[in-house]
N, C-alpha and C. Protein backbone atom coordinates (compact mmCIF):
# COMPACT_ATOMS: atom_id res chain seq x y z
N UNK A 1 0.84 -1.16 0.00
CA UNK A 1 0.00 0.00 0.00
C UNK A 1 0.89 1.23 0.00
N UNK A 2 0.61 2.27 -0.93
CA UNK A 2 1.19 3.53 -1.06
C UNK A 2 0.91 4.60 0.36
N UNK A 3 1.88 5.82 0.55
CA UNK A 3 1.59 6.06 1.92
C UNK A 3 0.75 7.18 0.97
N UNK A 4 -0.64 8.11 1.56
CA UNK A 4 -1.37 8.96 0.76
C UNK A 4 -0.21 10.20 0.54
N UNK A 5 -0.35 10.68 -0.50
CA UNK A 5 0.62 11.97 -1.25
C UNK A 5 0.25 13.09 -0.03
N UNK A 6 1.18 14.06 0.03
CA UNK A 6 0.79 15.49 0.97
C UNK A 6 -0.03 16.12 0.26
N UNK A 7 -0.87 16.84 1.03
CA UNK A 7 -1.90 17.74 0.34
C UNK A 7 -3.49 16.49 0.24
N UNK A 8 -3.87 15.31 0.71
CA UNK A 8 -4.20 14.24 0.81
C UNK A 8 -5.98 15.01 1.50
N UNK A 9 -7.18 15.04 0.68
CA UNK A 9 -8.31 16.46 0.78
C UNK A 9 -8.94 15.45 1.66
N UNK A 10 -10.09 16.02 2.69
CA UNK A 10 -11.44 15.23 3.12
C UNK A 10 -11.94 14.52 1.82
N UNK A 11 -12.50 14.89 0.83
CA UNK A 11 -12.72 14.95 -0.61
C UNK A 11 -12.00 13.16 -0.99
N UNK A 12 -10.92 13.50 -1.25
CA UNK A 12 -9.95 12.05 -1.43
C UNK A 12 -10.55 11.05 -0.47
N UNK A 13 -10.64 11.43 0.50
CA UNK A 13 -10.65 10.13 1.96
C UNK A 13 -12.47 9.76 1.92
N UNK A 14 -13.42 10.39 1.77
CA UNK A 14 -14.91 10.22 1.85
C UNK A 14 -14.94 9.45 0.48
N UNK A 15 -14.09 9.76 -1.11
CA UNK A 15 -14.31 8.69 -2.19
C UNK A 15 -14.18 7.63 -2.05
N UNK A 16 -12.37 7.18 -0.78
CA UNK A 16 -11.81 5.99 -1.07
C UNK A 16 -12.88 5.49 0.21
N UNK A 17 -13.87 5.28 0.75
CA UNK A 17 -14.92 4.97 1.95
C UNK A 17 -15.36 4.74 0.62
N UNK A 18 -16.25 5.49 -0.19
CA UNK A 18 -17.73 5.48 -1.06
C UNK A 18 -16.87 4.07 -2.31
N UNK A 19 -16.12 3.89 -1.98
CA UNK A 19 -15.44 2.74 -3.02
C UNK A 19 -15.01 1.59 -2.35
N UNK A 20 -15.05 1.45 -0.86
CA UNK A 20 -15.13 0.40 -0.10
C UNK A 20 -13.22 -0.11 -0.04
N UNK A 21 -12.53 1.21 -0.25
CA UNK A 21 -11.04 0.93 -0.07
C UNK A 21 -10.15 1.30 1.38
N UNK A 22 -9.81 0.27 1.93
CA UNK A 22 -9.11 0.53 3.13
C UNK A 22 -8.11 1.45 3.48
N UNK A 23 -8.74 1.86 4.39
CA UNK A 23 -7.96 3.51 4.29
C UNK A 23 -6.49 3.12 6.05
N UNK A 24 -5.47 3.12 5.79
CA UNK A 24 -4.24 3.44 6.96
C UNK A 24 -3.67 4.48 7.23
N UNK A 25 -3.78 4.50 9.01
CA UNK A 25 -3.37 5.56 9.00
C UNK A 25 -2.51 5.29 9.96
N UNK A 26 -0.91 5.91 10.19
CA UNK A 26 0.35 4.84 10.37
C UNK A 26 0.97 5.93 10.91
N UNK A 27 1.51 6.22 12.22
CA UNK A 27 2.61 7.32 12.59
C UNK A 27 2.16 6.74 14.06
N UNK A 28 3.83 7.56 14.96
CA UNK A 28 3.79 7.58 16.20
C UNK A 28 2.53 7.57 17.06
N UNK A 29 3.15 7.18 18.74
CA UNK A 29 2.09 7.33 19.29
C UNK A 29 1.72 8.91 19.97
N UNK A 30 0.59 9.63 20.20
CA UNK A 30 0.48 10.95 20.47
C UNK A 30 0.29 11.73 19.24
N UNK A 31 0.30 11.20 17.77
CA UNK A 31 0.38 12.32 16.51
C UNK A 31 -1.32 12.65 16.66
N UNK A 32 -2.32 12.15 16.87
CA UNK A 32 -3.37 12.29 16.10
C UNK A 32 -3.99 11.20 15.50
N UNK A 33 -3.81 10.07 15.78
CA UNK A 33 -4.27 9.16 14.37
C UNK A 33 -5.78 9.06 15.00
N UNK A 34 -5.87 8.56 16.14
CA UNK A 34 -7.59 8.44 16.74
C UNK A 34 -8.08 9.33 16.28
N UNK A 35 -7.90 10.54 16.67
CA UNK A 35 -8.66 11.87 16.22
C UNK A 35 -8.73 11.70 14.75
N UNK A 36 -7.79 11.95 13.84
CA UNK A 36 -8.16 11.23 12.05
C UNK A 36 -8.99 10.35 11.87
N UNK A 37 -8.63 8.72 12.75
CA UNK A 37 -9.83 8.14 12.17
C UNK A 37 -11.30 8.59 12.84
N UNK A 38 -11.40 9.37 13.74
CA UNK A 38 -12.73 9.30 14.45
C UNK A 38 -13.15 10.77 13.57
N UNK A 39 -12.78 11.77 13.17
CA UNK A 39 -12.91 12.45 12.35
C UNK A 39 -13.88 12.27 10.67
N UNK A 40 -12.89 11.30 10.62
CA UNK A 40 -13.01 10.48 8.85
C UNK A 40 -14.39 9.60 9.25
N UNK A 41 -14.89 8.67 10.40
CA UNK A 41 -16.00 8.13 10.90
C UNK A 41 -17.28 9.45 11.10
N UNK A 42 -16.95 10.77 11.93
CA UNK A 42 -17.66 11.51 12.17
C UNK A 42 -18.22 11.87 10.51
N UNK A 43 -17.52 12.39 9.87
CA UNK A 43 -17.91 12.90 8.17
C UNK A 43 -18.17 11.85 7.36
N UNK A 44 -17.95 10.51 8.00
CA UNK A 44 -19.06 9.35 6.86
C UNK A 44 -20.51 9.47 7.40
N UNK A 45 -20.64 9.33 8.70
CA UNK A 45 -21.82 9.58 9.57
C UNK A 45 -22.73 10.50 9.32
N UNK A 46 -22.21 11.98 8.78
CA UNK A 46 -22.66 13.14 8.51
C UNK A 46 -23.03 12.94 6.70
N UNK A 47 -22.53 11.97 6.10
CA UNK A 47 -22.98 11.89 5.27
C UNK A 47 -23.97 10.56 4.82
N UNK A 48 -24.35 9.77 5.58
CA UNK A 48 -25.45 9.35 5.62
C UNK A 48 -25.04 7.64 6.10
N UNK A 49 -23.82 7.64 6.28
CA UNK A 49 -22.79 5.95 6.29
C UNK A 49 -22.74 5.52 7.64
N UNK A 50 -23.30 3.97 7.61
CA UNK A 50 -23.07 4.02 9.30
C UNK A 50 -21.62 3.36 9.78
N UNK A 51 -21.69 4.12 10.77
CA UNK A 51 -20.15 3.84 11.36
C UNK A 51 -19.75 3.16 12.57
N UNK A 52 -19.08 2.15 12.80
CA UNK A 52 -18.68 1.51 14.18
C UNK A 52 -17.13 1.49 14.27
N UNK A 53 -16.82 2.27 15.56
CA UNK A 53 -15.77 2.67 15.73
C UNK A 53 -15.29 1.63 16.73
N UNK A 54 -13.90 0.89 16.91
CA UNK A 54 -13.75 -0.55 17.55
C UNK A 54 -11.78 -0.61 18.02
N UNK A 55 -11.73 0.01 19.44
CA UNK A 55 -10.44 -0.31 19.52
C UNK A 55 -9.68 -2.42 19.27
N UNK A 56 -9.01 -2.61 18.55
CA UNK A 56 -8.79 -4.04 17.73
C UNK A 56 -9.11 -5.06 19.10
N UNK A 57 -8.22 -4.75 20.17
CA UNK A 57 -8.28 -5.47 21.20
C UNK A 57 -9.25 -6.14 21.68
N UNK A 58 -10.23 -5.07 21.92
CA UNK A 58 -11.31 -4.82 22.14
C UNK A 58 -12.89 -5.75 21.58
N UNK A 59 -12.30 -5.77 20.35
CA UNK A 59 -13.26 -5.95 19.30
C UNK A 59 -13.44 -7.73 19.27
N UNK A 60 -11.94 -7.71 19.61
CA UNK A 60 -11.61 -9.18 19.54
C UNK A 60 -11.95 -9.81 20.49
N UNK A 61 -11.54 -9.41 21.99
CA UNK A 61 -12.32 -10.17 23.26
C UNK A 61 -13.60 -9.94 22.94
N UNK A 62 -14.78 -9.24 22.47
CA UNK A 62 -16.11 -8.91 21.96
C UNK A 62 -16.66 -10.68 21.10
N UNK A 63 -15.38 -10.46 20.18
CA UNK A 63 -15.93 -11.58 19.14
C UNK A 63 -15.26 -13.36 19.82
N UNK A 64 -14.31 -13.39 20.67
CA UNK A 64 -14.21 -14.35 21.49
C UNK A 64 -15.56 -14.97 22.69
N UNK A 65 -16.03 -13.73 23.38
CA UNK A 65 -16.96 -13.90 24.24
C UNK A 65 -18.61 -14.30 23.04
N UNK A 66 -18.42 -13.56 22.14
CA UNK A 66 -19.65 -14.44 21.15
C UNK A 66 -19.49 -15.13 20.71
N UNK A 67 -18.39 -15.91 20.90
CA UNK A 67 -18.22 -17.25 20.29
C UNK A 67 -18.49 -18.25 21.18
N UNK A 68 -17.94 -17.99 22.42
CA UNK A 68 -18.36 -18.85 23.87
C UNK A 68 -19.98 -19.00 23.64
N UNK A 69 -20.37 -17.62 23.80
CA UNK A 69 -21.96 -17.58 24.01
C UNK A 69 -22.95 -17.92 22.66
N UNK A 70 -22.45 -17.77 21.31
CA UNK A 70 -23.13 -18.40 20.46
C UNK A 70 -23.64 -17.96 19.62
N UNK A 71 -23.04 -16.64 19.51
CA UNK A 71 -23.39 -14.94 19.20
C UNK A 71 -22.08 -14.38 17.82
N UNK A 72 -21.42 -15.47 17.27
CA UNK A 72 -20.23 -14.90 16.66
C UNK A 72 -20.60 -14.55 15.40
N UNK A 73 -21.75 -15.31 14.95
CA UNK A 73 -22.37 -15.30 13.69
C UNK A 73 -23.24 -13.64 13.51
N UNK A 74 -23.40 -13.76 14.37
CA UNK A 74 -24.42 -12.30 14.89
C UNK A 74 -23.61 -10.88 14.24
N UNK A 75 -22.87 -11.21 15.57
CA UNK A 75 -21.39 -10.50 15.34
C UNK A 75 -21.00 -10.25 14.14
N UNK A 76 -20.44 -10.80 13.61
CA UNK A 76 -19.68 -10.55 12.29
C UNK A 76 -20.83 -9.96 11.05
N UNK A 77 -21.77 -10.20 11.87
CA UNK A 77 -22.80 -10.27 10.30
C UNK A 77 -23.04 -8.39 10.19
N UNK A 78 -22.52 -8.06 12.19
CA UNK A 78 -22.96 -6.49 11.72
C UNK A 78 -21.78 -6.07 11.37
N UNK A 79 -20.48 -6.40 11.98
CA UNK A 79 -19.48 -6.15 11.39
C UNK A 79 -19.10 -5.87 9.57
N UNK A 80 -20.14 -6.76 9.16
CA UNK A 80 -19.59 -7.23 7.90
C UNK A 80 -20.46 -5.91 7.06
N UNK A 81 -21.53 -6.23 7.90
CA UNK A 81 -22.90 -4.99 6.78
C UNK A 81 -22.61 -3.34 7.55
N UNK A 82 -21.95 -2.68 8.09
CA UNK A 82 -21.24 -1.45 8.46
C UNK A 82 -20.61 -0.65 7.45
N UNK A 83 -20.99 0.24 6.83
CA UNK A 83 -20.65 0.69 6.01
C UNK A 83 -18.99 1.49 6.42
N UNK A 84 -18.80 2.01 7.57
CA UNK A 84 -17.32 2.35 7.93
C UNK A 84 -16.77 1.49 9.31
N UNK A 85 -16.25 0.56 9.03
CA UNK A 85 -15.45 -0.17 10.43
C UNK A 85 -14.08 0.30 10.62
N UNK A 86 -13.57 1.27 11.73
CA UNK A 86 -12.91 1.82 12.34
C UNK A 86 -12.15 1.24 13.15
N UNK A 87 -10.88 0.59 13.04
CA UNK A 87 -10.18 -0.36 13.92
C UNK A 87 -8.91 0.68 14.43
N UNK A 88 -8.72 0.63 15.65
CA UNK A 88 -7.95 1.70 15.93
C UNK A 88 -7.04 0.93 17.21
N UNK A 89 -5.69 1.41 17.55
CA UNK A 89 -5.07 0.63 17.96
C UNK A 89 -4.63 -0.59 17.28
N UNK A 90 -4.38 -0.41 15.86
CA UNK A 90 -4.32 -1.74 15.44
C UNK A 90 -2.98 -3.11 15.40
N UNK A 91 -2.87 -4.03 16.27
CA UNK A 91 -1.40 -4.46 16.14
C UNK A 91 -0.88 -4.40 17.46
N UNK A 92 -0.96 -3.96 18.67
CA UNK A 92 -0.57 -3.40 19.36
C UNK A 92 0.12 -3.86 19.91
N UNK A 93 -0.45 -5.18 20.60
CA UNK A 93 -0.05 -6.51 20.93
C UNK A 93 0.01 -7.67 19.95
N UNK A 94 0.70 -8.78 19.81
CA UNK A 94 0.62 -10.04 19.30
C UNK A 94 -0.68 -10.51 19.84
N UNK A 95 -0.82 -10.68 18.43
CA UNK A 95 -2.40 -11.51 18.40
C UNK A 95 -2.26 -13.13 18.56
N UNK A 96 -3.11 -13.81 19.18
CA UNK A 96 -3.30 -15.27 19.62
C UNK A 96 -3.42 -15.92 17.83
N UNK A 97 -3.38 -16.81 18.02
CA UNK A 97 -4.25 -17.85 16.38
C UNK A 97 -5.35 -17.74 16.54
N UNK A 98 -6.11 -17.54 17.31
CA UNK A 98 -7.97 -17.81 17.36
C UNK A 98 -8.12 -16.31 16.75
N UNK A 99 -7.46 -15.16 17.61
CA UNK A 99 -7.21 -13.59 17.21
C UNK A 99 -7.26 -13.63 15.71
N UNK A 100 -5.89 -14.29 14.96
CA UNK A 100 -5.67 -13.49 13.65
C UNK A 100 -6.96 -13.97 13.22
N UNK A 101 -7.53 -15.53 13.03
CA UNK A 101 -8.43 -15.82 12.56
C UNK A 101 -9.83 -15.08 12.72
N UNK A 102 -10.02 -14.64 13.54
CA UNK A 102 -11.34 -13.84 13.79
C UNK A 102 -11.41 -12.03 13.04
N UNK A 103 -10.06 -11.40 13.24
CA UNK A 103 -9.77 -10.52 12.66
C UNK A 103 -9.46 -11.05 10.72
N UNK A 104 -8.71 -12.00 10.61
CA UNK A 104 -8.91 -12.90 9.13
C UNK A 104 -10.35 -12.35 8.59
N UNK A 105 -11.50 -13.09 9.24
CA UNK A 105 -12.90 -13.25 9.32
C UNK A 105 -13.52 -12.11 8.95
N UNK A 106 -13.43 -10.88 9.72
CA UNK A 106 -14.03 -9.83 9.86
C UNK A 106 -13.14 -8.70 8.33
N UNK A 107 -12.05 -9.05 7.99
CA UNK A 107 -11.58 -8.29 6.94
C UNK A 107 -12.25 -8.89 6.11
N UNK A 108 -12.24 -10.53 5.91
CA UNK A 108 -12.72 -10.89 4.31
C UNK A 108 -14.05 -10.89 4.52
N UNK A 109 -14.59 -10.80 5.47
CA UNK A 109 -16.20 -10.37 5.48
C UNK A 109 -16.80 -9.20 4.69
N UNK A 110 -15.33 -8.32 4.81
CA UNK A 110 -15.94 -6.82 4.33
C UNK A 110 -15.81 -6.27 3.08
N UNK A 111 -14.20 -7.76 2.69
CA UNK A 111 -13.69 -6.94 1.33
C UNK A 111 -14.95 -6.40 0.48
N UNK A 112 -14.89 -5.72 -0.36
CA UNK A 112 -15.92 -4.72 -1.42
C UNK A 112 -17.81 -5.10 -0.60
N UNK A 113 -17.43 -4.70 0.71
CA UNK A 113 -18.78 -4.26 1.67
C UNK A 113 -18.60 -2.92 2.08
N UNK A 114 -17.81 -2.75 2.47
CA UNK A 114 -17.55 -1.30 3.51
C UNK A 114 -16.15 -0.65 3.40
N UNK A 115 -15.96 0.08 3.68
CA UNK A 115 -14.62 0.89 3.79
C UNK A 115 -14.04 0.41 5.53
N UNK A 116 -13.07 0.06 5.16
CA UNK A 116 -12.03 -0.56 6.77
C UNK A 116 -10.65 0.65 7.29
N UNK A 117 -11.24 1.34 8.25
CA UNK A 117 -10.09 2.19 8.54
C UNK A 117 -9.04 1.68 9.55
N UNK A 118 -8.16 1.92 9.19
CA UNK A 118 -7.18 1.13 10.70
C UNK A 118 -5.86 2.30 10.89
N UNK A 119 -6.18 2.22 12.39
CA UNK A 119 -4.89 3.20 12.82
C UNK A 119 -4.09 2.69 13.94
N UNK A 120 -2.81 2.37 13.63
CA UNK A 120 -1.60 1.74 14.11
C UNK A 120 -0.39 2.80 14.52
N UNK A 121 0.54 2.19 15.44
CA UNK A 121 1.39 3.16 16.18
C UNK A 121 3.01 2.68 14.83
N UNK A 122 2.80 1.52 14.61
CA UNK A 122 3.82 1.13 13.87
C UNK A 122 3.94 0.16 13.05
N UNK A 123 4.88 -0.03 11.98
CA UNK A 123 4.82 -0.91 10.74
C UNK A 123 4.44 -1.99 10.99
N UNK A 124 4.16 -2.79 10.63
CA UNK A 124 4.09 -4.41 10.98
C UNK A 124 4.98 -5.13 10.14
N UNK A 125 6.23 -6.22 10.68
CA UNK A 125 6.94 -6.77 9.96
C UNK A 125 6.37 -7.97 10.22
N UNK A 126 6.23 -8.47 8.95
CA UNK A 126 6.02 -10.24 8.80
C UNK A 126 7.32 -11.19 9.15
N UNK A 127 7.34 -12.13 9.40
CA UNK A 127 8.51 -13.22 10.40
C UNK A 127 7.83 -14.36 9.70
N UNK A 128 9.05 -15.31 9.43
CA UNK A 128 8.89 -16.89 9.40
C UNK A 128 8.34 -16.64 7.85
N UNK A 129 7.10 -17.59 7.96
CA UNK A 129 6.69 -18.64 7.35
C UNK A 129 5.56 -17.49 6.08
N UNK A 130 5.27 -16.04 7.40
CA UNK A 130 4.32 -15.28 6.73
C UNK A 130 5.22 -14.32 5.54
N UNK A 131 6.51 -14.05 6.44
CA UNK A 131 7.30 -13.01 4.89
C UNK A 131 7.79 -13.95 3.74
N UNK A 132 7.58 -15.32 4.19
CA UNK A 132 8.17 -16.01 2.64
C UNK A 132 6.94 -15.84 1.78
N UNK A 133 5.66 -16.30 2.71
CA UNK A 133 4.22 -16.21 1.47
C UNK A 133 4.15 -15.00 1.13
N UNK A 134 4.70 -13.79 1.51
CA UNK A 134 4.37 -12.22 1.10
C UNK A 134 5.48 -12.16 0.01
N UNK A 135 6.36 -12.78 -0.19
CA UNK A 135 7.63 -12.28 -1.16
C UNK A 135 6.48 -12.61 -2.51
N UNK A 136 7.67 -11.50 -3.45
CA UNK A 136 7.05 -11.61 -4.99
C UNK A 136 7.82 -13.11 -5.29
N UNK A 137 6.90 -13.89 -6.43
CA UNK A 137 7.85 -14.44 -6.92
C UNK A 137 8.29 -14.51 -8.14
């Protein structure tokens, strides 16, 4: 993914939502990124898009405890039909295997459903087994 060009309008960011393209937003901790994505959620909202705003952690003990209780299907189904899902904190901690899979779940639920915002403190490097499947070949 390209990092957005400077000069980057409200305008630009409300199309790539209305086109269901995942929008990152990637810098230190303390810059602003919550405020951006809760911003970019407030002006889909204002324009008629519904929005659920979801620190990752969070979201995930949410979709663990509906899985216990029987509720995961539920879950995901609003996840999936949300026109802006707002993941914030994203990465923060190492995620469990049940984790990636449920977060797995909830991205390919959405591909070309909704626009997926995610705001992270830092890059994510792939290790092992995942940067060999990411290499070109």
């Amino acid at each position: 993914m390209k990092p957005a060009p400077e000069g980057l309008s409200r305008r630009s960011l409300c199309e790539a939502g209305r086109q269901h393209r995942p929008i990152l937003v990637i810098g230190p901790t303390g810059i602003g990124k919550t405020w951006i994505v809760c911003a970019l959620g407030n002006q889909a909202a204002r324009g008629g898009h519904s929005v659920l705003y979801a620190r990752l952690n969070r979201l995930l003990d949410d979709l663990a405890v509906a899985r216990l209780e029987g509720g995961a299907n539920r879950l995901l189904s609003k996840l999936a039909k949300v026109s802006v899902l707002i993941l914030d904190d994203f990465a923060m901690t190492e995620l469990t295997a049940a984790q990636r899979r449920d977060l797995m779940e909830v991205i390919d639920d959405r591909h070309e459903r909704g626009a997926t915002v995610i705001a992270q403190a830092h890059r994510i490097e792939l290790k092992g087994e995942l940067a060999q499947a990411a290499r070109p070949r």
